[in-house]
Protein backbone atom coordinates (compact mmCIF):
# COMPACT_ATOMS: atom_id res chain seq x y z
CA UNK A 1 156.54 117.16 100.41
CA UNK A 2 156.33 116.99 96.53
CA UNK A 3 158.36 119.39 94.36
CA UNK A 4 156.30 120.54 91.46
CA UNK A 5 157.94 123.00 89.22
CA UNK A 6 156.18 125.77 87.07
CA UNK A 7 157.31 126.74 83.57
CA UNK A 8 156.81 129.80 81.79
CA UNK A 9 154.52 131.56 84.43
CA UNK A 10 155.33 134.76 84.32
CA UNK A 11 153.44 135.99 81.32
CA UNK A 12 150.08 137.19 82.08
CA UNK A 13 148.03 134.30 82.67
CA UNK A 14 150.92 132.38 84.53
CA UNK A 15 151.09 135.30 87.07
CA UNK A 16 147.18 135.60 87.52
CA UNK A 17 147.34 131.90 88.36
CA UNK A 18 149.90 132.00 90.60
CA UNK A 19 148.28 134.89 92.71
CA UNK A 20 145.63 132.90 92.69
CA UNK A 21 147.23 129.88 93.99
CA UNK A 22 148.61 131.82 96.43
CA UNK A 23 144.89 133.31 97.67
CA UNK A 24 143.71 129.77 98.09
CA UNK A 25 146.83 128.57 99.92
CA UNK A 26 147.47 125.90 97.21
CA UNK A 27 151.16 125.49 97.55
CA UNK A 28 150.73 124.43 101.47
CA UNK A 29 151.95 121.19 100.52
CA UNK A 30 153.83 121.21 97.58
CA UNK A 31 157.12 122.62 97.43
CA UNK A 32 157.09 125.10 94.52
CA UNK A 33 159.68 125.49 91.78
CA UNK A 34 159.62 128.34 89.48
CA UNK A 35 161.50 128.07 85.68
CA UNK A 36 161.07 130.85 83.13
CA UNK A 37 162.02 130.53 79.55
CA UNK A 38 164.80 132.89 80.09
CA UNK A 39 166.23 130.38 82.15
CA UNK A 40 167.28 128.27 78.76
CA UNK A 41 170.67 125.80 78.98
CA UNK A 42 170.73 126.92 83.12
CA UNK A 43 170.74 124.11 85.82
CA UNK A 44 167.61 122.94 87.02
């Protein structure tokens, strides 16, 4: 499984997409990472 990670997806758009994503089932076979940009100088 392939880890794909998301960045800065919580502002509007980013969470539409996401719901979205979930809807459709698209992170079946990824494995999802979420980063926000209040997550600056923190450990991957």
């Amino acid at each position: 499984m392939q880890n794909v990670g998301f960045i800065g997806w919580r502002g509007m758009v980013g969470s539409v997409l996401m719901d979205r994503m979930v809807q459709e089932n698209d992170f079946a076979n990824i494995n999802p990472i979420f980063f926000t940009t209040s997550q600056v100088g923190q450990k991957a």
